[in-house]
PDB file of N, CA and C in Angstrom:
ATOM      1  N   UNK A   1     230.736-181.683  62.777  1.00  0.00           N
ATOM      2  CA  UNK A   1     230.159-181.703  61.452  1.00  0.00           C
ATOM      3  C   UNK A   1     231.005-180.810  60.552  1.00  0.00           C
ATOM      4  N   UNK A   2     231.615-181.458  59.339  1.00  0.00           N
ATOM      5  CA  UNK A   2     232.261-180.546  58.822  1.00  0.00           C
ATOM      6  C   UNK A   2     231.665-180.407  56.996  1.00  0.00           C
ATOM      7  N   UNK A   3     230.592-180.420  56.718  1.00  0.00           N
ATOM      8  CA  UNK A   3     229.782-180.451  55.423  1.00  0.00           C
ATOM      9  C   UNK A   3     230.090-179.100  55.174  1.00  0.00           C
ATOM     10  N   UNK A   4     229.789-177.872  56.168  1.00  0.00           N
ATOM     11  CA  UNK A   4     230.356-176.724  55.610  1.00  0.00           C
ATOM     12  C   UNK A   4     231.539-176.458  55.156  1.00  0.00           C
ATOM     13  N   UNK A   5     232.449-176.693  55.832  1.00  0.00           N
ATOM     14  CA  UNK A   5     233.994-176.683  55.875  1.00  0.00           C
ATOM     15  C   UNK A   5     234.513-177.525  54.410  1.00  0.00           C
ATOM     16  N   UNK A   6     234.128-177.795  53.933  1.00  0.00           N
ATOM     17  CA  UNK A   6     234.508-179.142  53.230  1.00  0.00           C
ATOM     18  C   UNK A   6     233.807-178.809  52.101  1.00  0.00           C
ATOM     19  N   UNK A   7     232.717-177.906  51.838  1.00  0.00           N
ATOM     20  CA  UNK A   7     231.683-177.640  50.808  1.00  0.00           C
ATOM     21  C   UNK A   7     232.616-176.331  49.817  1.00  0.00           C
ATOM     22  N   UNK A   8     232.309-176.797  48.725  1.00  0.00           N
ATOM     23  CA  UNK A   8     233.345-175.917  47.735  1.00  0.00           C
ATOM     24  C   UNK A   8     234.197-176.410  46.843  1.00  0.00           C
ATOM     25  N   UNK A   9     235.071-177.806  47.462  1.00  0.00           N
ATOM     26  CA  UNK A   9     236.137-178.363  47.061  1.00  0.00           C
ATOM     27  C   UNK A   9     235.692-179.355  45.327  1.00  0.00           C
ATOM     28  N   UNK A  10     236.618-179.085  44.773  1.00  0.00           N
ATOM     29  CA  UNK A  10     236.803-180.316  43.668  1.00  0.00           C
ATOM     30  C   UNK A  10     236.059-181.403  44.040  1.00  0.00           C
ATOM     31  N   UNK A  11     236.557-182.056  45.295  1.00  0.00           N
ATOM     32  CA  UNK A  11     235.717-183.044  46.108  1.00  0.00           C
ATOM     33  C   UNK A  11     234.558-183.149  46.015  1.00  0.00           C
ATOM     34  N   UNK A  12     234.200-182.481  46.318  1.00  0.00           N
ATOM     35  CA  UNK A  12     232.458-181.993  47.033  1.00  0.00           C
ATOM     36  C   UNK A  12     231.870-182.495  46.115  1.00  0.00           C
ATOM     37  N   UNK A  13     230.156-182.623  46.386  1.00  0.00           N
ATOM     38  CA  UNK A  13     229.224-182.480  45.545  1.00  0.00           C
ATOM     39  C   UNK A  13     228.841-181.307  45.257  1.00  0.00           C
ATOM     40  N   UNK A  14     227.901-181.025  44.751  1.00  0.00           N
ATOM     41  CA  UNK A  14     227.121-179.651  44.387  1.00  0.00           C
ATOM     42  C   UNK A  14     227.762-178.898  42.617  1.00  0.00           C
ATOM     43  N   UNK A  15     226.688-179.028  42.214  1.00  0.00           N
ATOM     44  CA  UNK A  15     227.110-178.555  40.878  1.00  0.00           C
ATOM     45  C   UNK A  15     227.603-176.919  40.645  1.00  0.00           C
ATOM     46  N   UNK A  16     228.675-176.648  39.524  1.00  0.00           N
ATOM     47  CA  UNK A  16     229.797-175.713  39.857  1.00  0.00           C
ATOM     48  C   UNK A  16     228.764-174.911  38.856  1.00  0.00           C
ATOM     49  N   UNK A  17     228.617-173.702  39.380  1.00  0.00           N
ATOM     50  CA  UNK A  17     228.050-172.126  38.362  1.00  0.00           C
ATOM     51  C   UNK A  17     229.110-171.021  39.088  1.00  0.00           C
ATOM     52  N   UNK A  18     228.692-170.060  38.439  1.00  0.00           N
ATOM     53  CA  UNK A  18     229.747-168.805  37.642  1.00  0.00           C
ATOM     54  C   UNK A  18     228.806-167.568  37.918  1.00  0.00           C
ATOM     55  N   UNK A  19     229.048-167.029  39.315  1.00  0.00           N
ATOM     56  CA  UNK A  19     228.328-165.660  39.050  1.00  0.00           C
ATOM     57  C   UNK A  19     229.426-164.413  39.331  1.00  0.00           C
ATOM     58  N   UNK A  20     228.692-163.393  38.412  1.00  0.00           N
ATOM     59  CA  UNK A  20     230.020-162.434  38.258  1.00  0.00           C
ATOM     60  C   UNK A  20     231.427-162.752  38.180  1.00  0.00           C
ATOM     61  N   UNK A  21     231.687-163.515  37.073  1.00  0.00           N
ATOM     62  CA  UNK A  21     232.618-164.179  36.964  1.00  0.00           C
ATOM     63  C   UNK A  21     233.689-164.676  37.997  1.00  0.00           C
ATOM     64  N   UNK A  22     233.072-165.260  38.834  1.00  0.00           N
ATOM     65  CA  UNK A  22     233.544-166.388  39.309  1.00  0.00           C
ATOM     66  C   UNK A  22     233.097-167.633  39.805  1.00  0.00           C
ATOM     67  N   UNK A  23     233.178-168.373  40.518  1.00  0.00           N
ATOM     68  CA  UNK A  23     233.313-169.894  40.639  1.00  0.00           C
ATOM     69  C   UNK A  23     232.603-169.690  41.681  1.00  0.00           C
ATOM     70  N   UNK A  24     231.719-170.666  41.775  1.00  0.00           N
ATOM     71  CA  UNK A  24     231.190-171.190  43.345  1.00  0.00           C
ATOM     72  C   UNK A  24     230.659-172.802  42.774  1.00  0.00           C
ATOM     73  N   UNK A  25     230.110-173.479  43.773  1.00  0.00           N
ATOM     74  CA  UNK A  25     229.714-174.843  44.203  1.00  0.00           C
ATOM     75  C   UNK A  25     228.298-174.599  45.058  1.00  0.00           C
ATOM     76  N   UNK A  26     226.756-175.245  44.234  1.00  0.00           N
ATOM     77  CA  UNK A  26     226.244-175.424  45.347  1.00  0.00           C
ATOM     78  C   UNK A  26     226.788-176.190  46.774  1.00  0.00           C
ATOM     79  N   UNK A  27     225.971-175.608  48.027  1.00  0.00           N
ATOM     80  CA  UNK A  27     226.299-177.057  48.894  1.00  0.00           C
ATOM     81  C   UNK A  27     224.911-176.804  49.232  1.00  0.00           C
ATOM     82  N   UNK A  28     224.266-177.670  50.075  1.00  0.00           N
ATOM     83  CA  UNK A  28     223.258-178.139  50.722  1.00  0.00           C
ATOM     84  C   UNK A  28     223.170-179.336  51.570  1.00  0.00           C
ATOM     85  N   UNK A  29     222.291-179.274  52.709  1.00  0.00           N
ATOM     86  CA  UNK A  29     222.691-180.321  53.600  1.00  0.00           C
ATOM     87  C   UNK A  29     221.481-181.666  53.341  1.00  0.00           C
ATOM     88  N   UNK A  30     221.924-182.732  54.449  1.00  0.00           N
ATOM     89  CA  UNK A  30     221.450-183.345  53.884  1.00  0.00           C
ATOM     90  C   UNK A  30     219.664-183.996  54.309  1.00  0.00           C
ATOM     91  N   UNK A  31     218.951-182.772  54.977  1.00  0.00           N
ATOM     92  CA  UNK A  31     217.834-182.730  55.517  1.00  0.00           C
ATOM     93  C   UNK A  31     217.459-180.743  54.721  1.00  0.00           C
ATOM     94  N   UNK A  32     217.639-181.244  53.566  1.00  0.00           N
ATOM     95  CA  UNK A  32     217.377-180.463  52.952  1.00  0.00           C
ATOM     96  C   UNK A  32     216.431-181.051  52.070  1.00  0.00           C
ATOM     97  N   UNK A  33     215.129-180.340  50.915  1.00  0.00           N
ATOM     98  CA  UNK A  33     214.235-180.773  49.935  1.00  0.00           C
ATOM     99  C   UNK A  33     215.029-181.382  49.037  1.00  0.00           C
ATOM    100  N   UNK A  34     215.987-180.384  48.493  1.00  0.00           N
ATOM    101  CA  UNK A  34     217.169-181.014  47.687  1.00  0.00           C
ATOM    102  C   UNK A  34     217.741-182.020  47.486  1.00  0.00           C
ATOM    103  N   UNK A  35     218.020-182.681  48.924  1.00  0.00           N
ATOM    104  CA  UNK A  35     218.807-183.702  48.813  1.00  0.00           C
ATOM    105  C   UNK A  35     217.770-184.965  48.967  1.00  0.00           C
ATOM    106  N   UNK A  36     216.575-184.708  49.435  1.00  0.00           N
ATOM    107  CA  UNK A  36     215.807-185.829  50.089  1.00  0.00           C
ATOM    108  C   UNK A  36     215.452-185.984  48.484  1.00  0.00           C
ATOM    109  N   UNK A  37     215.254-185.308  47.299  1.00  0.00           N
ATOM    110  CA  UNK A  37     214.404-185.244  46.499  1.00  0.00           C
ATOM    111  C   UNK A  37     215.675-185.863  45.327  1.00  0.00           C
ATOM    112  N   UNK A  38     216.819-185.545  45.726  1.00  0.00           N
ATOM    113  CA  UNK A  38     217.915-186.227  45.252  1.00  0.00           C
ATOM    114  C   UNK A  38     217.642-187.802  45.133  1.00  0.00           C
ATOM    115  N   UNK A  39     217.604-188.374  46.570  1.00  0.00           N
ATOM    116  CA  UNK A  39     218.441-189.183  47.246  1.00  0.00           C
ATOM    117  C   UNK A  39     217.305-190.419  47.487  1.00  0.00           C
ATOM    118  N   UNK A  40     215.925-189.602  47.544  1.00  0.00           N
ATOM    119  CA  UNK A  40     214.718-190.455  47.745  1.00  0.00           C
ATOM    120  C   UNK A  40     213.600-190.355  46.881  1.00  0.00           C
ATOM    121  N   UNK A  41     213.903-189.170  46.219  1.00  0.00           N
ATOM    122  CA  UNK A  41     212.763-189.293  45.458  1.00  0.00           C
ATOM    123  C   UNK A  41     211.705-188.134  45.927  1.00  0.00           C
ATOM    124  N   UNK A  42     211.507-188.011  47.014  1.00  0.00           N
ATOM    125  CA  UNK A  42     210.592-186.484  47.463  1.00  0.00           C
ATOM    126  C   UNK A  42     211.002-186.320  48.543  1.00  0.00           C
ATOM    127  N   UNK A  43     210.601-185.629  49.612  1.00  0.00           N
ATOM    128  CA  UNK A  43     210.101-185.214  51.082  1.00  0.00           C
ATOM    129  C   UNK A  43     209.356-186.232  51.222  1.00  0.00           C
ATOM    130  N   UNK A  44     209.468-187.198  52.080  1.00  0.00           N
ATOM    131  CA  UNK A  44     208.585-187.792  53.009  1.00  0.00           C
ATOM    132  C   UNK A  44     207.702-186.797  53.973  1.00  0.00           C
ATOM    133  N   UNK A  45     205.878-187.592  53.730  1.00  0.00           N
ATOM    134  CA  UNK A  45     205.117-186.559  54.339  1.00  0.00           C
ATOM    135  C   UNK A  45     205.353-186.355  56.002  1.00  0.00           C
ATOM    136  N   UNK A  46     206.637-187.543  56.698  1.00  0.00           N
ATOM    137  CA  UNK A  46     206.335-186.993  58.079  1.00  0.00           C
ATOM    138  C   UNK A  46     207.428-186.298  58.275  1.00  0.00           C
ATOM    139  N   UNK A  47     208.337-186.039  57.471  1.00  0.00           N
ATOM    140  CA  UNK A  47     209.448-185.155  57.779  1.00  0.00           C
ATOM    141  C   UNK A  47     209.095-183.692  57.119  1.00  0.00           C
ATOM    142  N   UNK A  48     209.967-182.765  57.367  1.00  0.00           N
ATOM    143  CA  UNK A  48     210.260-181.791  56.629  1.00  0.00           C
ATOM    144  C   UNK A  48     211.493-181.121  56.269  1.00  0.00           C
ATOM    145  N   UNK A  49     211.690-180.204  55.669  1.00  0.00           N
ATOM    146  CA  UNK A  49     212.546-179.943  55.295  1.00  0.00           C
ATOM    147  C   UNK A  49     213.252-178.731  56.190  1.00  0.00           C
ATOM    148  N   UNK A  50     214.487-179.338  56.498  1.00  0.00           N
ATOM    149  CA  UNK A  50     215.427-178.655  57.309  1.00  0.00           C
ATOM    150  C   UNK A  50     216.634-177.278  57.053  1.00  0.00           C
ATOM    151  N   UNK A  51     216.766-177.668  55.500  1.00  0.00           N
ATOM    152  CA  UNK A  51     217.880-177.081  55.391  1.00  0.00           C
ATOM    153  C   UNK A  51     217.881-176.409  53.690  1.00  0.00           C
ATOM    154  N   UNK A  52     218.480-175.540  53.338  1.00  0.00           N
ATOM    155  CA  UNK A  52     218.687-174.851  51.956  1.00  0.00           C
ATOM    156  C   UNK A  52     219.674-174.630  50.848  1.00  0.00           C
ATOM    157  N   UNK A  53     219.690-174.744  49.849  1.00  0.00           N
ATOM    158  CA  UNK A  53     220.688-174.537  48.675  1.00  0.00           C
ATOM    159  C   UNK A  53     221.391-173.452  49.081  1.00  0.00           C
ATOM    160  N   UNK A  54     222.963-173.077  49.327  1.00  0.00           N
ATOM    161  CA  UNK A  54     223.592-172.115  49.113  1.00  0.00           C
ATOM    162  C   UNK A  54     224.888-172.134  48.114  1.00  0.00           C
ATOM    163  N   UNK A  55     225.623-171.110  47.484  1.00  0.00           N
ATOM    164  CA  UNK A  55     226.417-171.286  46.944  1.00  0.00           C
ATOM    165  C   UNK A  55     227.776-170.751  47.222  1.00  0.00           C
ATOM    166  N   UNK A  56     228.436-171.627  47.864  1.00  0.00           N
ATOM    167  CA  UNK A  56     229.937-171.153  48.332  1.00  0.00           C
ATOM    168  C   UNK A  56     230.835-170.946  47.215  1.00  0.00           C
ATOM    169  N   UNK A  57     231.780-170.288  47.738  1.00  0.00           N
ATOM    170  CA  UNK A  57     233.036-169.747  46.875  1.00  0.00           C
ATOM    171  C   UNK A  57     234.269-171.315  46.538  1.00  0.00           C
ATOM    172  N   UNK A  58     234.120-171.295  45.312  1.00  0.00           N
ATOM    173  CA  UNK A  58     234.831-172.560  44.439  1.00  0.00           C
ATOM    174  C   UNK A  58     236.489-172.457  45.402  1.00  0.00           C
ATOM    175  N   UNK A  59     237.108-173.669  46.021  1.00  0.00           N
ATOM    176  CA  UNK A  59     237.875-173.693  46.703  1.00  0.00           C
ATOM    177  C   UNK A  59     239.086-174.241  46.273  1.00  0.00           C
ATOM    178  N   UNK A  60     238.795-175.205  45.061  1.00  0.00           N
ATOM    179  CA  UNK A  60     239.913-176.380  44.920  1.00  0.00           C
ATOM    180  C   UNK A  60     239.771-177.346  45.369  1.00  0.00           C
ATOM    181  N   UNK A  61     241.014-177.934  45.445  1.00  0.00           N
ATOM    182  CA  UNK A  61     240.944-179.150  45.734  1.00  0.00           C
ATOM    183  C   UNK A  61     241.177-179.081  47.309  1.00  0.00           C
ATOM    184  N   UNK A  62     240.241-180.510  48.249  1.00  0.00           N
ATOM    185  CA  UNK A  62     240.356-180.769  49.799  1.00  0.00           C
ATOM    186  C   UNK A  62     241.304-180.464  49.736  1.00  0.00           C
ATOM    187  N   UNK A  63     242.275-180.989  49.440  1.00  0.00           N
ATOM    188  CA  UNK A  63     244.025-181.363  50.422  1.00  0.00           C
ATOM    189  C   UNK A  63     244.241-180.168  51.301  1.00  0.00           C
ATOM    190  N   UNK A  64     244.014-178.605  50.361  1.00  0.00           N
ATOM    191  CA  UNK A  64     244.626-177.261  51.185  1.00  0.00           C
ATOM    192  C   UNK A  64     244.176-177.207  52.756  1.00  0.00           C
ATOM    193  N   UNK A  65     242.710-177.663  52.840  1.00  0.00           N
ATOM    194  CA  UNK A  65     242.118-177.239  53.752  1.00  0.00           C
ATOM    195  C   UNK A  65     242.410-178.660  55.003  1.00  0.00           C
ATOM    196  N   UNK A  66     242.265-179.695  54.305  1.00  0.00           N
ATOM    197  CA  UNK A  66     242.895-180.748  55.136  1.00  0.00           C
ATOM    198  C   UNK A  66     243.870-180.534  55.702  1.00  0.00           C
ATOM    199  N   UNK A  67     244.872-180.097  55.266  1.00  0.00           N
ATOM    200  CA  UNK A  67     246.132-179.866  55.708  1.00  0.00           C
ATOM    201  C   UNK A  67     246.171-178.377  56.694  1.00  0.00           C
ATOM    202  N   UNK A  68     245.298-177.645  56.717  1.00  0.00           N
ATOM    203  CA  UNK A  68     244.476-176.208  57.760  1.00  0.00           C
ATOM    204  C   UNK A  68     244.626-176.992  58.865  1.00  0.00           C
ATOM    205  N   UNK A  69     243.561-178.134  58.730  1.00  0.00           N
ATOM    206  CA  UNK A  69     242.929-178.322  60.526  1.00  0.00           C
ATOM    207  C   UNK A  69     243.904-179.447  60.483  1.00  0.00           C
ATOM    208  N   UNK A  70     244.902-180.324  60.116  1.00  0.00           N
ATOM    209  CA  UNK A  70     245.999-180.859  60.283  1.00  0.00           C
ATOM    210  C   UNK A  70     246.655-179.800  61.496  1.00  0.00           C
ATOM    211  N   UNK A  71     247.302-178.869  60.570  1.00  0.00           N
ATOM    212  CA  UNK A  71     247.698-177.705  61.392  1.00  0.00           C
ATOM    213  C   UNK A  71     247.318-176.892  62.592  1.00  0.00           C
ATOM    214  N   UNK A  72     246.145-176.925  62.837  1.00  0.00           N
ATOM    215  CA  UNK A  72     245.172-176.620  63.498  1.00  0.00           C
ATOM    216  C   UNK A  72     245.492-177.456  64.973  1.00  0.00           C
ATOM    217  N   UNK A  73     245.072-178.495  64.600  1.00  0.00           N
ATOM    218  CA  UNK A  73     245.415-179.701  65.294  1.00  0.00           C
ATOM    219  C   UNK A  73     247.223-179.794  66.133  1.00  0.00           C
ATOM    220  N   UNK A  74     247.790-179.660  65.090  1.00  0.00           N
ATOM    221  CA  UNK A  74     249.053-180.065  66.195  1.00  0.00           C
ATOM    222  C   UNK A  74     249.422-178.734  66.825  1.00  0.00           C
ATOM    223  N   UNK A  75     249.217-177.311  66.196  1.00  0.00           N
ATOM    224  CA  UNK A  75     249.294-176.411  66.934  1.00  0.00           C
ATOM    225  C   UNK A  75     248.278-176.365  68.155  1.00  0.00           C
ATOM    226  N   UNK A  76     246.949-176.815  68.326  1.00  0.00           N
ATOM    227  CA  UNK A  76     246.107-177.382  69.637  1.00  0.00           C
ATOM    228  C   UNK A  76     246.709-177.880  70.705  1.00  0.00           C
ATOM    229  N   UNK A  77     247.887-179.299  70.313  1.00  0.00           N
ATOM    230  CA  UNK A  77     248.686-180.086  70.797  1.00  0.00           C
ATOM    231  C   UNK A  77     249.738-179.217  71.534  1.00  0.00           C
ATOM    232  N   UNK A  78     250.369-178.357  70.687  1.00  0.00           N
ATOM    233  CA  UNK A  78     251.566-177.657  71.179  1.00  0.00           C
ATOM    234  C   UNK A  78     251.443-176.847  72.580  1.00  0.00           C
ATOM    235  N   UNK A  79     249.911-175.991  72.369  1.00  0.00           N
ATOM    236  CA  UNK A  79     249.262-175.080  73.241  1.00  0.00           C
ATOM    237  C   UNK A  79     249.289-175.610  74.585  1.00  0.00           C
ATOM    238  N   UNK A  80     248.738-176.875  74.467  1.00  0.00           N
ATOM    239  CA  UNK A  80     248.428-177.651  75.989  1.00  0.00           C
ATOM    240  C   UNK A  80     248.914-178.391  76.110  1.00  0.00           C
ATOM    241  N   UNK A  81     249.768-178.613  75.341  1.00  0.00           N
ATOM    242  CA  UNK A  81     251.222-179.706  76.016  1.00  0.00           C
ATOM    243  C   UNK A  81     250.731-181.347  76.165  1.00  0.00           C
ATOM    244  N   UNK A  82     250.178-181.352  74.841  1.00  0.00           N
ATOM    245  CA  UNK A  82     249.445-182.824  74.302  1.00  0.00           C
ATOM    246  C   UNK A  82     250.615-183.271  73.263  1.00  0.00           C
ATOM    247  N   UNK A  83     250.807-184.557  73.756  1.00  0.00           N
ATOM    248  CA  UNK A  83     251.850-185.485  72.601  1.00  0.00           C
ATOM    249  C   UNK A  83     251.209-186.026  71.300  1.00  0.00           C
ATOM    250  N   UNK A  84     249.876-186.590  71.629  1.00  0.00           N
ATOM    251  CA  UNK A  84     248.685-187.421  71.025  1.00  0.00           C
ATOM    252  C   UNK A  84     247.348-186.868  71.068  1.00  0.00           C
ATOM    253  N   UNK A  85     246.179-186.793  70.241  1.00  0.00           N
ATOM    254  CA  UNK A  85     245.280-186.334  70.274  1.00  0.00           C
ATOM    255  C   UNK A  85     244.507-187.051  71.541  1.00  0.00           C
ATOM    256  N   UNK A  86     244.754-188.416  71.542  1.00  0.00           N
ATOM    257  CA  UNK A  86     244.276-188.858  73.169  1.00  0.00           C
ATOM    258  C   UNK A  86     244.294-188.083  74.333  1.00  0.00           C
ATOM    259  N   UNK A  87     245.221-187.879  74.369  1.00  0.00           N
ATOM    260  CA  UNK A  87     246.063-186.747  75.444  1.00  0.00           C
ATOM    261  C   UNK A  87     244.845-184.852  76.009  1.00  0.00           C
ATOM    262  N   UNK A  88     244.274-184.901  74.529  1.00  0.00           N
ATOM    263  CA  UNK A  88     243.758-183.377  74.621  1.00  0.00           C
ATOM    264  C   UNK A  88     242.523-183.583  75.910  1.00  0.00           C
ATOM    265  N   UNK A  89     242.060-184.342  75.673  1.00  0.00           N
ATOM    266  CA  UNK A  89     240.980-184.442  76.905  1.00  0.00           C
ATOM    267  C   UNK A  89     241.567-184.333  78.331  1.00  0.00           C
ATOM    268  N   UNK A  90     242.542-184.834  78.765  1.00  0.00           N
ATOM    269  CA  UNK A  90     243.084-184.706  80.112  1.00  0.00           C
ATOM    270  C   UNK A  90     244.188-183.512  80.231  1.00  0.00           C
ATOM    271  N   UNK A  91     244.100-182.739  79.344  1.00  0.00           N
ATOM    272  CA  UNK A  91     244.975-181.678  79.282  1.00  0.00           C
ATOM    273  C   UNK A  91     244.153-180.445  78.792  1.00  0.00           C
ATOM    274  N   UNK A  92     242.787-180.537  78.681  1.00  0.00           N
ATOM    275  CA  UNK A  92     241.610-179.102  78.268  1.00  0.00           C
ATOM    276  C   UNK A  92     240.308-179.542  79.521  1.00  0.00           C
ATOM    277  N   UNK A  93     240.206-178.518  79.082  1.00  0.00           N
ATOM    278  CA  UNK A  93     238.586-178.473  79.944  1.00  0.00           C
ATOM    279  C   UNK A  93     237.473-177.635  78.481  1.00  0.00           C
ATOM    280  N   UNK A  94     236.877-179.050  77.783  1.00  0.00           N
ATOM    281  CA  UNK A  94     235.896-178.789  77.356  1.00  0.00           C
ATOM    282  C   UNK A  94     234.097-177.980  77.668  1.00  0.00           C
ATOM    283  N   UNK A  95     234.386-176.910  76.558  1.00  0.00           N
ATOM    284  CA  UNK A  95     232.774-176.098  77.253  1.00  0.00           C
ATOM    285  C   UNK A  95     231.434-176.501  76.207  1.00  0.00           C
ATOM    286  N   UNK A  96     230.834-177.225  76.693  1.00  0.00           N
ATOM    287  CA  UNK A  96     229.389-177.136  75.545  1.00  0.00           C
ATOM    288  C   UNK A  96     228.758-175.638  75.415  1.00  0.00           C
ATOM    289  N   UNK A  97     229.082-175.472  73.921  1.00  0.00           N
ATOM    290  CA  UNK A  97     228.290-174.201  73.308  1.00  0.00           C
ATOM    291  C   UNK A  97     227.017-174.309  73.217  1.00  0.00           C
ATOM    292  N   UNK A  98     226.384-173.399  73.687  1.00  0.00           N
ATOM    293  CA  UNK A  98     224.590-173.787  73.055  1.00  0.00           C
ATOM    294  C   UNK A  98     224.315-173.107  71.854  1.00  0.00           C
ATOM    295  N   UNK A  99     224.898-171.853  71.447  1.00  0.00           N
ATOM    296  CA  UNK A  99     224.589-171.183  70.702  1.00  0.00           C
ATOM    297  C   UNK A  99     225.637-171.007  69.618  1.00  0.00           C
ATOM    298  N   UNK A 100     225.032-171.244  68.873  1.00  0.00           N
ATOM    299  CA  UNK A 100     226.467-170.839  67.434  1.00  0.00           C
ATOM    300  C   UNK A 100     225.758-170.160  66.771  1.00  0.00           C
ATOM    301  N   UNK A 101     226.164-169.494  66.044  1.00  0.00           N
ATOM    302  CA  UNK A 101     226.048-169.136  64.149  1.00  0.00           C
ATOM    303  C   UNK A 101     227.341-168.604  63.287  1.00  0.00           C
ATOM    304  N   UNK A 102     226.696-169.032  62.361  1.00  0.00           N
ATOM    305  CA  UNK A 102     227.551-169.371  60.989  1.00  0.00           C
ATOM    306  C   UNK A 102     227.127-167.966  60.091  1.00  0.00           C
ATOM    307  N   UNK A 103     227.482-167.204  59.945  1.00  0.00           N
ATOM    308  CA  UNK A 103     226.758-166.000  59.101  1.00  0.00           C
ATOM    309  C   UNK A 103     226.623-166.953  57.318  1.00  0.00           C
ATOM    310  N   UNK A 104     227.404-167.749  57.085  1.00  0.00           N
ATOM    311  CA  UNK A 104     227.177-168.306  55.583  1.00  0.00           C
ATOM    312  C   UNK A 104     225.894-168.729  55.297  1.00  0.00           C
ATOM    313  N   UNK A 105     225.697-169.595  56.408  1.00  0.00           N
ATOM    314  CA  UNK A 105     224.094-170.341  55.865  1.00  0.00           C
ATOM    315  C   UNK A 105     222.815-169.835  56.683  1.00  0.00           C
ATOM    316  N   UNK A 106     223.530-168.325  57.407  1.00  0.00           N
ATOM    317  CA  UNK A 106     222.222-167.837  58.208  1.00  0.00           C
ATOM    318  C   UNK A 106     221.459-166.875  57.060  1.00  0.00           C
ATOM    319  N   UNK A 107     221.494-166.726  55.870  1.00  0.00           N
ATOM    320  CA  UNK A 107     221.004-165.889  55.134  1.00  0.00           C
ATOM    321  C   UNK A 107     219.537-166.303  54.848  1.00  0.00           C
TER     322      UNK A 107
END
């Protein structure tokens, strides 16, 4: 899931405000009140609401960050001696995380 990663950009949705003079972008996900109330019209009474308005730091335009995990990516490749992204599975040993956090949207 990359809605965080990606939240900020020119791209993005989320309308652009100015605190202490500078730039940010709402983001919000999309099992959020926000977006359901966007997108549908309210909260449906059997769902609820999952997720919250935050405001990230104004980024620019995608391309910079596209071009990050581009990088990201073939330096991955280099590490484990992958030609093709096909390749990474028979050349890693994947671990399922159970636990993450994100300090951005744990507030």
């Amino acid at each position: 899931m990359l809605g965080g990663m990606l939240a900020g950009h020119t791209e993005s949705g989320g309308e652009m405000v100015e605190r202490n003079g500078k730039p940010y972008k709402q983001f919000y996900g999309m099992s959020s009140s926000t977006a359901m109330k966007k997108h549908v019209g309210e909260v449906a009474e059997y769902r609820a609401s999952e997720g919250k308005v935050v405001e990230v730091p104004y980024k620019g335009k995608v391309e910079n960050t596209l071009q990050d995990i581009l990088g990201g990516l073939r330096s991955t490749c280099t590490y484990v001696g992958a030609q093709r992204l096909k390749e990474l599975t028979k050349r890693t040993t994947f671990i399922r995380v159970a636990e993450q956090e994100n300090r951005v949207y744990t507030e």
